[in-house]
N, C-alpha and C. Protein backbone atom coordinates (compact mmCIF):
# COMPACT_ATOMS: atom_id res chain seq x y z
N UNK A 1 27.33 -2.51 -8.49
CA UNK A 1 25.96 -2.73 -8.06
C UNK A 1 25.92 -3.83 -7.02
N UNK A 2 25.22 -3.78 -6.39
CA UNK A 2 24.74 -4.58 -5.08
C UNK A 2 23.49 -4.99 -5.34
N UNK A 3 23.34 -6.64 -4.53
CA UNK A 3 21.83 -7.21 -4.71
C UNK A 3 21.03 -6.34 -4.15
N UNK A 4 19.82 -6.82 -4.30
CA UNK A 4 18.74 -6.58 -2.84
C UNK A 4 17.60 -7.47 -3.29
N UNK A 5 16.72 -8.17 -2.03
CA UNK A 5 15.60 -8.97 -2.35
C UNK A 5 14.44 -8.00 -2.22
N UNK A 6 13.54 -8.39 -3.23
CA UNK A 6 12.29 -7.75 -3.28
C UNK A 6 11.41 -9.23 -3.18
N UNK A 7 10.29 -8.40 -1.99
CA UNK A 7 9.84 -9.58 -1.57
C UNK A 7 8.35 -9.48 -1.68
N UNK A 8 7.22 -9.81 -2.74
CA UNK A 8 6.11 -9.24 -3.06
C UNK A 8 5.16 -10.50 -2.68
N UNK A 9 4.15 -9.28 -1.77
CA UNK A 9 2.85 -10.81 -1.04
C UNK A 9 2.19 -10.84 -2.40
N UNK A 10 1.62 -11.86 -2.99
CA UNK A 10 0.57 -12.11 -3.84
C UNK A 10 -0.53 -12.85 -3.60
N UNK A 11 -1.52 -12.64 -3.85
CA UNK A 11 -2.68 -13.93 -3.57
C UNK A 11 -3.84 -14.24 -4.68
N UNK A 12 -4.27 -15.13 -5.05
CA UNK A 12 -4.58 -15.32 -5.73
C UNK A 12 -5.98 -14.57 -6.30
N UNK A 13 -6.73 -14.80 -7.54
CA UNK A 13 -8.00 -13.72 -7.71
C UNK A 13 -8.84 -14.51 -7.35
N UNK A 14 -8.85 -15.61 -7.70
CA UNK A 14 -9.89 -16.75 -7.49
C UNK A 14 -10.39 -17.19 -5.88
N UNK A 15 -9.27 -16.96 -4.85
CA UNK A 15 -8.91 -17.62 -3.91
C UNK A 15 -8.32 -16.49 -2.99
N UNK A 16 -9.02 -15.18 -2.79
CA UNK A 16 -8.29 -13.99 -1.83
C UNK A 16 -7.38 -14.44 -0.71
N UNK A 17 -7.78 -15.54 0.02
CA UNK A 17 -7.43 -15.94 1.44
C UNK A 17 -6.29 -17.00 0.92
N UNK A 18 -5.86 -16.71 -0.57
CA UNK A 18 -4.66 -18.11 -1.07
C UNK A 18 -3.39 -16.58 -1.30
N UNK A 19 -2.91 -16.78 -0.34
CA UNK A 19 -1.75 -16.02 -0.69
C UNK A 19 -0.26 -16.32 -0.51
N UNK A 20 0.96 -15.82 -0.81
CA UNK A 20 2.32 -16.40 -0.80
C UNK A 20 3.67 -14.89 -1.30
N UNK A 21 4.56 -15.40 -0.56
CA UNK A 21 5.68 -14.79 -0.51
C UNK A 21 5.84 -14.80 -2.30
N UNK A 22 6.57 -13.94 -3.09
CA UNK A 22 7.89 -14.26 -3.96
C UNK A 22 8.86 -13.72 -3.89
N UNK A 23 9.81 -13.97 -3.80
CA UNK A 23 11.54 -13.47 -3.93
C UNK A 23 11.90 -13.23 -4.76
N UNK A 24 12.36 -12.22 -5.61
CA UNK A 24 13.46 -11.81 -6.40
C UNK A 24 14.60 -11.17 -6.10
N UNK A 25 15.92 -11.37 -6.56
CA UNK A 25 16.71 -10.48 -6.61
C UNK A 25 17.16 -9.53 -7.25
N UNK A 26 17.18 -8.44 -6.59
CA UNK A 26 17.90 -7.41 -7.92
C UNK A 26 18.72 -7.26 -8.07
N UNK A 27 19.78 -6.35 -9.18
CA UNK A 27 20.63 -5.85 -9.32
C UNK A 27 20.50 -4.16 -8.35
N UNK A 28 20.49 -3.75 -7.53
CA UNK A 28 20.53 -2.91 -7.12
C UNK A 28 21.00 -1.69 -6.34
N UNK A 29 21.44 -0.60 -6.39
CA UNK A 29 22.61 0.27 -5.25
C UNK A 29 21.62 1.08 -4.47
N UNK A 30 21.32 0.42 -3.65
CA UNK A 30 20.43 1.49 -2.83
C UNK A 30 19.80 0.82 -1.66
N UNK A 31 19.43 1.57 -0.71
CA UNK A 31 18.84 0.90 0.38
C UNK A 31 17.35 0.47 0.22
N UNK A 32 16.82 -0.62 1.07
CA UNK A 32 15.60 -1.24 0.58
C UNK A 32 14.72 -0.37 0.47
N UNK A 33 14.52 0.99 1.28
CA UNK A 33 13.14 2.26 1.43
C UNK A 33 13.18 2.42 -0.07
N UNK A 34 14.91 2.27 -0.65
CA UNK A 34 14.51 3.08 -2.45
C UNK A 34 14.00 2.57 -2.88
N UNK A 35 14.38 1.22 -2.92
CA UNK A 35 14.21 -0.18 -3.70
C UNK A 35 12.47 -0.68 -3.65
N UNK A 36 11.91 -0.42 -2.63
CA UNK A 36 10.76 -0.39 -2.54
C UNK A 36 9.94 0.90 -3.38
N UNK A 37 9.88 1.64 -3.44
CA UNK A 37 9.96 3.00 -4.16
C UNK A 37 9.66 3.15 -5.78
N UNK A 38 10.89 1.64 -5.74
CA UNK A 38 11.20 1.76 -7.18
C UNK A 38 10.53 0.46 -7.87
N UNK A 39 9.93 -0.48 -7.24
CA UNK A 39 9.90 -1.44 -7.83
C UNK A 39 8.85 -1.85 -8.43
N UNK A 40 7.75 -0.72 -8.84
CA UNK A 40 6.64 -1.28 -9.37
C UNK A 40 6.75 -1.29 -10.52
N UNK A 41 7.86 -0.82 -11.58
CA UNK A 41 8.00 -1.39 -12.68
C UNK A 41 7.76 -3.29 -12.70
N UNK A 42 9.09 -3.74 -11.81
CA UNK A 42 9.20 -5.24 -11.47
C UNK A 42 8.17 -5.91 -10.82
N UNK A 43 6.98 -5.28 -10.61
CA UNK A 43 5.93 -5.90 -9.92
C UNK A 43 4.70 -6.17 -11.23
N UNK A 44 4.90 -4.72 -11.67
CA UNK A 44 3.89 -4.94 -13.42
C UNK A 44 4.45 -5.86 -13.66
N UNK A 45 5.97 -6.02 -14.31
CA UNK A 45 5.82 -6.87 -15.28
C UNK A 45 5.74 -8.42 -14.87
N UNK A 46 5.58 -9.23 -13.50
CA UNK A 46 5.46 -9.88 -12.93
C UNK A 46 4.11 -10.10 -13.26
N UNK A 47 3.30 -9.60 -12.65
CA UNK A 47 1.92 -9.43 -12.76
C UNK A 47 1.01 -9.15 -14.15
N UNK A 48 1.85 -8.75 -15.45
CA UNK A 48 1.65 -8.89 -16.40
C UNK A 48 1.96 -10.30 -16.90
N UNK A 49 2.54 -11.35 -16.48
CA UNK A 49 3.28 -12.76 -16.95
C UNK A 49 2.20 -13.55 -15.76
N UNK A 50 1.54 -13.34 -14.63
CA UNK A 50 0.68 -13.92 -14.06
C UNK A 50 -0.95 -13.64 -13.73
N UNK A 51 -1.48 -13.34 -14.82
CA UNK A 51 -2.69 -12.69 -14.35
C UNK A 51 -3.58 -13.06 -13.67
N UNK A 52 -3.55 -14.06 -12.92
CA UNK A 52 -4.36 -14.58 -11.93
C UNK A 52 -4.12 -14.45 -10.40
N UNK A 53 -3.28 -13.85 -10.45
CA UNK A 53 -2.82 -12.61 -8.74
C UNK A 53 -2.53 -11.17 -8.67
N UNK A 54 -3.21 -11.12 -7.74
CA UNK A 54 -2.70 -9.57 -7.08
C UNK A 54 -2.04 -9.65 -6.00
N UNK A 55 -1.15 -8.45 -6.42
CA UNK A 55 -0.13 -7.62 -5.22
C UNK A 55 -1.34 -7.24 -4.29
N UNK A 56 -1.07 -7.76 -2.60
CA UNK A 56 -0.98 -7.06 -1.84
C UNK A 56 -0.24 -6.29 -1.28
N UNK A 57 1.38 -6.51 -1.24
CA UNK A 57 2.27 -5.89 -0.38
C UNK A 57 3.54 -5.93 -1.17
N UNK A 58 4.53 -5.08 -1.13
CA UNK A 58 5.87 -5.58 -1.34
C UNK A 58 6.90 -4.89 -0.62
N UNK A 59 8.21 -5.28 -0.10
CA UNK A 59 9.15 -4.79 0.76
C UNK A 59 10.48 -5.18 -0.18
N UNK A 60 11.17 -4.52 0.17
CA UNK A 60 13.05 -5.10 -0.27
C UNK A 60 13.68 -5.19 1.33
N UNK A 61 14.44 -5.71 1.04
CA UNK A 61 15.34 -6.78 2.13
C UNK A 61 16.51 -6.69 1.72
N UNK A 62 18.21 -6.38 2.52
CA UNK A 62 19.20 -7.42 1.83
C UNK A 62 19.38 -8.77 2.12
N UNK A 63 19.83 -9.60 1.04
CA UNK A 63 19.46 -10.89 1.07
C UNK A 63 20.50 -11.30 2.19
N UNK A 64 19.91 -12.57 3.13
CA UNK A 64 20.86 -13.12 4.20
C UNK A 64 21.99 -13.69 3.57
N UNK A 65 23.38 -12.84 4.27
CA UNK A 65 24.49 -13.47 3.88
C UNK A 65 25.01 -13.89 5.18
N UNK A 66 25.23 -15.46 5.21
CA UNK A 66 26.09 -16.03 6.01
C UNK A 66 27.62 -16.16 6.00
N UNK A 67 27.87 -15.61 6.82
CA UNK A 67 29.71 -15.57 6.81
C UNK A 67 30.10 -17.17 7.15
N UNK A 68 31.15 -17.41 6.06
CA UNK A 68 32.01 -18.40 6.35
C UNK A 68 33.52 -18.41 7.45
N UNK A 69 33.50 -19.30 8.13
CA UNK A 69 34.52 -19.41 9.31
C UNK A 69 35.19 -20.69 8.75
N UNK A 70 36.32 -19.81 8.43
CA UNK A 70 37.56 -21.16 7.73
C UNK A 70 38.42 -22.04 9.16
């Protein structure tokens, strides 16, 4: 398995115009179109543990890997 970042806008209920990135990583084998596809399980249960935001948006990404030069 391979990572991938899932990257979900949230903003607040109280405060529409209060919004923010979150990052997670997954465990995942697939390109981000799947990964996006797939991730509203991981967005419920997010959003079940914060009930004071809503999803506007979410995308997957692979996470930036910087190569090391020995």
């Amino acid at each position: 398995m391979g990572f991938i970042e899932l990257v979900v806008t949230v903003c607040a209920i109280s405060q529409p115009n209060l919004c923010e990135d979150k990052h997670f990583q997954l465990d995942f084998d697939g390109s981000p179109a799947q990964c996006a596809q797939q991730a509203q399980p991981y967005i419920a249960e997010w959003i079940g543990e914060h009930p004071k935001w809503l999803v506007s948006r979410w995308r997957c990404n692979y996470p930036d890997r910087v190569e090391r030069r020995v």
